[in-house]
C-alpha atoms as a PDB file:
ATOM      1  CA  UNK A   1       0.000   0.000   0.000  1.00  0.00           C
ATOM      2  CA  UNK A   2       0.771   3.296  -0.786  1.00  0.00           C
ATOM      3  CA  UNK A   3       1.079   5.912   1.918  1.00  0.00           C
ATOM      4  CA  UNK A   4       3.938   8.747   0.062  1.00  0.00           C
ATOM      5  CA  UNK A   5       2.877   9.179  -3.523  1.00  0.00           C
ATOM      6  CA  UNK A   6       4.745  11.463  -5.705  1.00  0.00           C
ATOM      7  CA  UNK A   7       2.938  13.450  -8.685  1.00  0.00           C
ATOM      8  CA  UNK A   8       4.740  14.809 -11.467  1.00  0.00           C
ATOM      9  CA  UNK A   9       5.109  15.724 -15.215  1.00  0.00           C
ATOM     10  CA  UNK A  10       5.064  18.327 -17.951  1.00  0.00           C
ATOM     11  CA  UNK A  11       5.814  21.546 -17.561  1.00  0.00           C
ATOM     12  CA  UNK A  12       3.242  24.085 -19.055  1.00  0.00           C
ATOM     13  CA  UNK A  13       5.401  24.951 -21.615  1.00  0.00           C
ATOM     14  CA  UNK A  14       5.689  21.538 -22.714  1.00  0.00           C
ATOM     15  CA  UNK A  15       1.965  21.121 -23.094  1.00  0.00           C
ATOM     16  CA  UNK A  16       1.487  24.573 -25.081  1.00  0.00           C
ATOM     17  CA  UNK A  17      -0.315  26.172 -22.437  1.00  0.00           C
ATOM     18  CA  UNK A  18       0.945  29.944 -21.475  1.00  0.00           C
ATOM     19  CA  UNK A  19      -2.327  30.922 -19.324  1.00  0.00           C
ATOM     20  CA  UNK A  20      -4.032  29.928 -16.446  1.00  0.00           C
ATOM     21  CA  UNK A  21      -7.749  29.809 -18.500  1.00  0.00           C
ATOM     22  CA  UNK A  22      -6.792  27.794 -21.089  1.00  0.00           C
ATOM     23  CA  UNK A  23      -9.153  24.508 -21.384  1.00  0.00           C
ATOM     24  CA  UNK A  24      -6.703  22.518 -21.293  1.00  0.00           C
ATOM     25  CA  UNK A  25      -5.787  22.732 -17.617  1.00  0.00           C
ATOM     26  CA  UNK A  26      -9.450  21.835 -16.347  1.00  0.00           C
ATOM     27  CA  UNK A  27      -9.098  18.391 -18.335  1.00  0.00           C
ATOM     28  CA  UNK A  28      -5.373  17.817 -16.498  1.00  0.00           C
ATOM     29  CA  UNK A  29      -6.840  18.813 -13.560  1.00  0.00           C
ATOM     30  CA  UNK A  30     -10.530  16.836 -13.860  1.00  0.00           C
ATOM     31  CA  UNK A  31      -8.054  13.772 -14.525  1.00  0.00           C
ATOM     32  CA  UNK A  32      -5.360  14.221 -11.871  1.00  0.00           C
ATOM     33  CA  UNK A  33      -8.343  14.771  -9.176  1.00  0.00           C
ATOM     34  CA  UNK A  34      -9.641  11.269 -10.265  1.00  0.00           C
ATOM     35  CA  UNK A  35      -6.315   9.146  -9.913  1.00  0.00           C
ATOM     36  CA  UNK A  36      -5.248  11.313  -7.050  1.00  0.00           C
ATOM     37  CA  UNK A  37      -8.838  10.689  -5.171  1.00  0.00           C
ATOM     38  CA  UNK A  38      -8.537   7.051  -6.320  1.00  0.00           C
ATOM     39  CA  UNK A  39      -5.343   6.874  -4.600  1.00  0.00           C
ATOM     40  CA  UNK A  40      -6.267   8.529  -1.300  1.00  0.00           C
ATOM     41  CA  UNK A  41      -8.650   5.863  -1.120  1.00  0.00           C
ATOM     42  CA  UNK A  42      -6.251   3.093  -0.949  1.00  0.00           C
ATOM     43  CA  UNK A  43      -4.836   4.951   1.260  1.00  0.00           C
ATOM     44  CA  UNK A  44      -2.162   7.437   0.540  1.00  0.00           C
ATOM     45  CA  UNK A  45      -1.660  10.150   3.149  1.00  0.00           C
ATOM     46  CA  UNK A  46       0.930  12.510   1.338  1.00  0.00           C
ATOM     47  CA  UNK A  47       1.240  13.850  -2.215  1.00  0.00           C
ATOM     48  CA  UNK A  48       4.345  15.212  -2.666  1.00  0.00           C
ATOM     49  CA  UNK A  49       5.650  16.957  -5.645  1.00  0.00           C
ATOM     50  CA  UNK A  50       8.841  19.202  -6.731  1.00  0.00           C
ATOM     51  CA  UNK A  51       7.585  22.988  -7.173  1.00  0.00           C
ATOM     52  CA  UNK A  52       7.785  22.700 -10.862  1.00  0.00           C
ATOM     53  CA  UNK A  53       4.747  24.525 -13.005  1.00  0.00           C
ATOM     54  CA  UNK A  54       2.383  23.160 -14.781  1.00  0.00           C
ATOM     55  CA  UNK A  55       1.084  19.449 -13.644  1.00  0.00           C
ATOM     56  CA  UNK A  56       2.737  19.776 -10.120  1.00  0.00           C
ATOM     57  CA  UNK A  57       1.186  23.518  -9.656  1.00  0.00           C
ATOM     58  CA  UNK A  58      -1.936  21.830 -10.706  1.00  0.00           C
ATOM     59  CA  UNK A  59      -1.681  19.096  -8.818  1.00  0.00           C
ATOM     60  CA  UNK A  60      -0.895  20.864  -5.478  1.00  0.00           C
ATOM     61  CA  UNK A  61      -4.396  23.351  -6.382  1.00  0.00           C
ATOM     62  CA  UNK A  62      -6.019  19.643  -6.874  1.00  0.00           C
ATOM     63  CA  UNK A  63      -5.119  18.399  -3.461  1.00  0.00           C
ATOM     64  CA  UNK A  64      -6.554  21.443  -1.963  1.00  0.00           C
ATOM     65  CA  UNK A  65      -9.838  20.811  -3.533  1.00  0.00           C
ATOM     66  CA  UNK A  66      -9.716  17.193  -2.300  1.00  0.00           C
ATOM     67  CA  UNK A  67      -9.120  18.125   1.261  1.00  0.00           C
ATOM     68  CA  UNK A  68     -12.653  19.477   1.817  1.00  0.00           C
ATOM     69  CA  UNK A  69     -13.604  15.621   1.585  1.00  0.00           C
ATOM     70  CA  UNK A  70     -10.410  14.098   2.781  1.00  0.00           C
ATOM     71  CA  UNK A  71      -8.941  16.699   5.654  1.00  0.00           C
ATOM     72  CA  UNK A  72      -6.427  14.009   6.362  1.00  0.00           C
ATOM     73  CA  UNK A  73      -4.210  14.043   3.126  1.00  0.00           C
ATOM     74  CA  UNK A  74      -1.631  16.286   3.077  1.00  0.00           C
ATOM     75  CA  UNK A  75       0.555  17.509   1.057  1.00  0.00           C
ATOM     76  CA  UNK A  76       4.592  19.021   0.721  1.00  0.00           C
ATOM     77  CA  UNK A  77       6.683  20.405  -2.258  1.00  0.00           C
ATOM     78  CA  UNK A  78      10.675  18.854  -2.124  1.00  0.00           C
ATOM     79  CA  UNK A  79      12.678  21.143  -3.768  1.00  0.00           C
ATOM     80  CA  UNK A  80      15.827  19.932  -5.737  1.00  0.00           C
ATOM     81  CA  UNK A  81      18.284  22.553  -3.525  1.00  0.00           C
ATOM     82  CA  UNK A  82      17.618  25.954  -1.502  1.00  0.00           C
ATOM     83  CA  UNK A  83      16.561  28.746  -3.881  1.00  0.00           C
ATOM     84  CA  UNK A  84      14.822  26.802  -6.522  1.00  0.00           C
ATOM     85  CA  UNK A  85      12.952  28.894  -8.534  1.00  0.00           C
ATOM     86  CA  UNK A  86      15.078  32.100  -7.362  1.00  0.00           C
ATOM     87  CA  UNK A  87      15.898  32.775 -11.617  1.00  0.00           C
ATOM     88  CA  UNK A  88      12.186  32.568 -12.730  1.00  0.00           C
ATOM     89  CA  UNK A  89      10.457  35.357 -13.800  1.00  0.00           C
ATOM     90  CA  UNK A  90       8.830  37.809 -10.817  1.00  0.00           C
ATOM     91  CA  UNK A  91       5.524  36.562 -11.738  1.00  0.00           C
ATOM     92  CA  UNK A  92       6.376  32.502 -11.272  1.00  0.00           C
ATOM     93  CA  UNK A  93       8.598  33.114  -8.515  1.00  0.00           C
ATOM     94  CA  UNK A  94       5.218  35.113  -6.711  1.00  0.00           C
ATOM     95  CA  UNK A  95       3.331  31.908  -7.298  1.00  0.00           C
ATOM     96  CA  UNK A  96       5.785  29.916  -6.149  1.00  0.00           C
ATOM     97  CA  UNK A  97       5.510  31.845  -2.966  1.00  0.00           C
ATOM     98  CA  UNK A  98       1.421  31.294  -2.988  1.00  0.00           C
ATOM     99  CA  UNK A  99       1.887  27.417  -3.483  1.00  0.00           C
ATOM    100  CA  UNK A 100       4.540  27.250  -0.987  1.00  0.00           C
ATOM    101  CA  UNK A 101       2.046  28.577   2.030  1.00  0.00           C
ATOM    102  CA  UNK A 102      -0.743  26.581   0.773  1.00  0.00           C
ATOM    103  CA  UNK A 103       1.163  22.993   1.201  1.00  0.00           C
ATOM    104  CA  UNK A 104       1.828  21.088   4.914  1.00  0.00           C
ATOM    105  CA  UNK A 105       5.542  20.961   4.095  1.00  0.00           C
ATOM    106  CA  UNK A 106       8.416  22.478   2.204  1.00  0.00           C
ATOM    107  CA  UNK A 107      11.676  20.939   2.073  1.00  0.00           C
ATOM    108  CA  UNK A 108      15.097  20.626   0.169  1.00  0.00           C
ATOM    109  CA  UNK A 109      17.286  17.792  -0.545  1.00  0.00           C
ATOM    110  CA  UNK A 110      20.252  19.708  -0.770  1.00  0.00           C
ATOM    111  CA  UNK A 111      20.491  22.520   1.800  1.00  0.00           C
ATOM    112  CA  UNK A 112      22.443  24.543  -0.880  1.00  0.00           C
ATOM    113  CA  UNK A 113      21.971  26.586  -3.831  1.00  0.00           C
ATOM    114  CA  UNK A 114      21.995  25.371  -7.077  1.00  0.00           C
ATOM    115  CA  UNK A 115      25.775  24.052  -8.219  1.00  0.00           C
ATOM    116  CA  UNK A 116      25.733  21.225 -10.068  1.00  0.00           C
ATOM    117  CA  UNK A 117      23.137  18.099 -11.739  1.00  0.00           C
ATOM    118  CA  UNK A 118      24.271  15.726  -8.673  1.00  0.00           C
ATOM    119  CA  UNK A 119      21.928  17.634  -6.912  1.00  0.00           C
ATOM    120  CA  UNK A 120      19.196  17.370  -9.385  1.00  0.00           C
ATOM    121  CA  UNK A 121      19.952  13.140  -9.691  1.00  0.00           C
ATOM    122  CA  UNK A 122      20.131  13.265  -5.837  1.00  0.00           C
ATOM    123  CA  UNK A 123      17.088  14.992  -5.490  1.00  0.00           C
ATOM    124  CA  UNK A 124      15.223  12.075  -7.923  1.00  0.00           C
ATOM    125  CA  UNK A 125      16.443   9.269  -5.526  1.00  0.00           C
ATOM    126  CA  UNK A 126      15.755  10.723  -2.699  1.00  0.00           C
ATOM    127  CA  UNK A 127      11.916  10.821  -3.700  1.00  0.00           C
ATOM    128  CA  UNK A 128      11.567   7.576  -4.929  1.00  0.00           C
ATOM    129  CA  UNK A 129      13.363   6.330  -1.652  1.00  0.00           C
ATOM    130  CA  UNK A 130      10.323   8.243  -0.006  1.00  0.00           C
ATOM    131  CA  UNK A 131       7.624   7.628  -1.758  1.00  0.00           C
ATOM    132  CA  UNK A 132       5.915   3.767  -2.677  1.00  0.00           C
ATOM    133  CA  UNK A 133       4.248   5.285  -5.861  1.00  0.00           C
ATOM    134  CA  UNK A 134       4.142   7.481  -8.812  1.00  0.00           C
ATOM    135  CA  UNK A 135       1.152   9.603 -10.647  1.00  0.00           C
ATOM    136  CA  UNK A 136       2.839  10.889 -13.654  1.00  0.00           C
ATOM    137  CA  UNK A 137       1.171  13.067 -16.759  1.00  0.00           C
ATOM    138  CA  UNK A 138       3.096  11.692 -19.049  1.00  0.00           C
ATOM    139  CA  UNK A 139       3.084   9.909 -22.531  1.00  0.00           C
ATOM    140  CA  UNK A 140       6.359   8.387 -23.098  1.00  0.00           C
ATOM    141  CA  UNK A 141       5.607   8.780 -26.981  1.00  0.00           C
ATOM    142  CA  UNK A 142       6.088  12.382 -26.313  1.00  0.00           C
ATOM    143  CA  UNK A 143       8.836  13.083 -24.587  1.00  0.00           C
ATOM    144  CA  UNK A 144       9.796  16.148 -22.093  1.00  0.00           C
ATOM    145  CA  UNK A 145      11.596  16.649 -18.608  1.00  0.00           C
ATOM    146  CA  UNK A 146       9.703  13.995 -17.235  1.00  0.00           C
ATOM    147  CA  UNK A 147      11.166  11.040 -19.015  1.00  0.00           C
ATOM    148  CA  UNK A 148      14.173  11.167 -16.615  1.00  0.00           C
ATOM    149  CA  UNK A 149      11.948  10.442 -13.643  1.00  0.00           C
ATOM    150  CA  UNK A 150       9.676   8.392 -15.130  1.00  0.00           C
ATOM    151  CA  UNK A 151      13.095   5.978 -16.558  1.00  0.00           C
ATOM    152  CA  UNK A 152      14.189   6.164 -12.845  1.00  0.00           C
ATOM    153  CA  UNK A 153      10.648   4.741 -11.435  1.00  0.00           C
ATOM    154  CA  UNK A 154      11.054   1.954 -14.613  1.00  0.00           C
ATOM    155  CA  UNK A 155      14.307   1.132 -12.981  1.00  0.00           C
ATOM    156  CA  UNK A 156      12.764   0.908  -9.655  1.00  0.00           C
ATOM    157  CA  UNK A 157      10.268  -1.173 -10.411  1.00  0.00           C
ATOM    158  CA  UNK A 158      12.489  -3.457 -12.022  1.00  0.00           C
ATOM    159  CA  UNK A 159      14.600  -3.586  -8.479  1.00  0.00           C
ATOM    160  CA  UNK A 160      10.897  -4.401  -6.912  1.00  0.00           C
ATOM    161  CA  UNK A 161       7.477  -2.782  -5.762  1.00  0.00           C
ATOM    162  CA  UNK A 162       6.933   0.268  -6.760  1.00  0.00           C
ATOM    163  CA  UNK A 163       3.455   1.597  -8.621  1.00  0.00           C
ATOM    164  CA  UNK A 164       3.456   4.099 -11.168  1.00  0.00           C
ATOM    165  CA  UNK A 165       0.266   5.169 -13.165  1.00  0.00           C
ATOM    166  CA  UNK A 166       0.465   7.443 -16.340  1.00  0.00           C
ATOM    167  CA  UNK A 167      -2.198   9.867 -17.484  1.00  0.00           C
ATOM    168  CA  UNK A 168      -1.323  10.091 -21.106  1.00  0.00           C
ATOM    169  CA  UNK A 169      -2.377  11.585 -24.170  1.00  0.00           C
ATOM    170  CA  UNK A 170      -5.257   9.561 -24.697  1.00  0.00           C
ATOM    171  CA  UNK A 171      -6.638   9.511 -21.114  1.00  0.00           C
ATOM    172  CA  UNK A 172      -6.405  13.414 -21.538  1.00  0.00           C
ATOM    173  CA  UNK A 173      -7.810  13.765 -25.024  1.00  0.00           C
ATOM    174  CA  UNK A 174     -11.205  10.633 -23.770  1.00  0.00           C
ATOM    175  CA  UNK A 175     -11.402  12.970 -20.813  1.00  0.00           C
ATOM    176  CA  UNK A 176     -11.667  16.033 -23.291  1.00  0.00           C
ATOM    177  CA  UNK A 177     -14.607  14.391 -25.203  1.00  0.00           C
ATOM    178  CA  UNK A 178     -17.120  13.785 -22.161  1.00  0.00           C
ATOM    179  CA  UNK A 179     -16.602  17.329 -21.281  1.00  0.00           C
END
């Protein structure tokens, strides 16, 4: 059973979307509540994710929503290193702020600024250490930042137990079409 589960996968960018309206994010979001609620229900206590926008933003306004029914799930962001998201744009790094007081816990693997992709492979173990499964938007078809973690969690699960589900193109685009 899965009590950590870690939620990841593209960026905005990646996905074409460049504002906060676009249609696009209520189908992400109407899908990640499912598996997310599905997975609270076997009994997951923590979503976790890594600060990045697009799904993991989404995902941590997602978790809010499902605490009104489920007051016991909570919910941190595990940063990479200390001043992530310190080069982004004023706008991203204010939201950043926002999502930061709305989660139960913020955290960095490496207590130190940015210096090098150790950090950044470091980071990736340490979360699938913590965590016993994976909810990743992702369609490994279509490649983008989150192949690396998703190829780590294959490699896991070849070691032993570890669950990862994928919300992929075609989940996304059946969930478009009963809207």
């Amino acid at each position: 059973m899965a009590i950590n589960l870690l939620v990841s996968g593209y960026r905005s960018f990646e996905l074409g979307i460049f504002k906060d309206d676009d249609p696009k994010v209520a189908i992400i979001k109407k899908c990640l509540k499912e598996e997310i609620k599905a997975y609270i229900e076997e009994g997951v206590q923590w979503v976790l994710t890594t600060g990045q926008f697009g799904v993991e933003q989404w995902t941590i306004e997602v978790v809010e929503e499902l605490k009104i029914d489920y007051p016991e799930v909570k919910q941190g962001i595990i940063f990479p290193f200390t001043e992530f998201g310190s080069n982004w744009n004023e706008k991203n790094q204010m939201a950043l702020i926002q999502l930061k007081k709305t989660v139960d816990f913020t955290d960095s693997v490496s207590h130190q600024p940015y210096k090098d992709p150790s950090q950044l492979k470091n980071h990736q173990s340490f979360l699938l250490q913590k965590t016993q499964a994976a909810l990743l938007v992702y369609d490994p078809e279509n490649e983008g930042k989150t192949k690396w973690i998703y190829q780590a969690i294959l490699k896991k699960q070849r070691a032993g137990e570890y669950d990862c589900r994928l919300i992929d193109f075609d989940q996304l685009q059946n969930t478009a079409i009963e809207e």
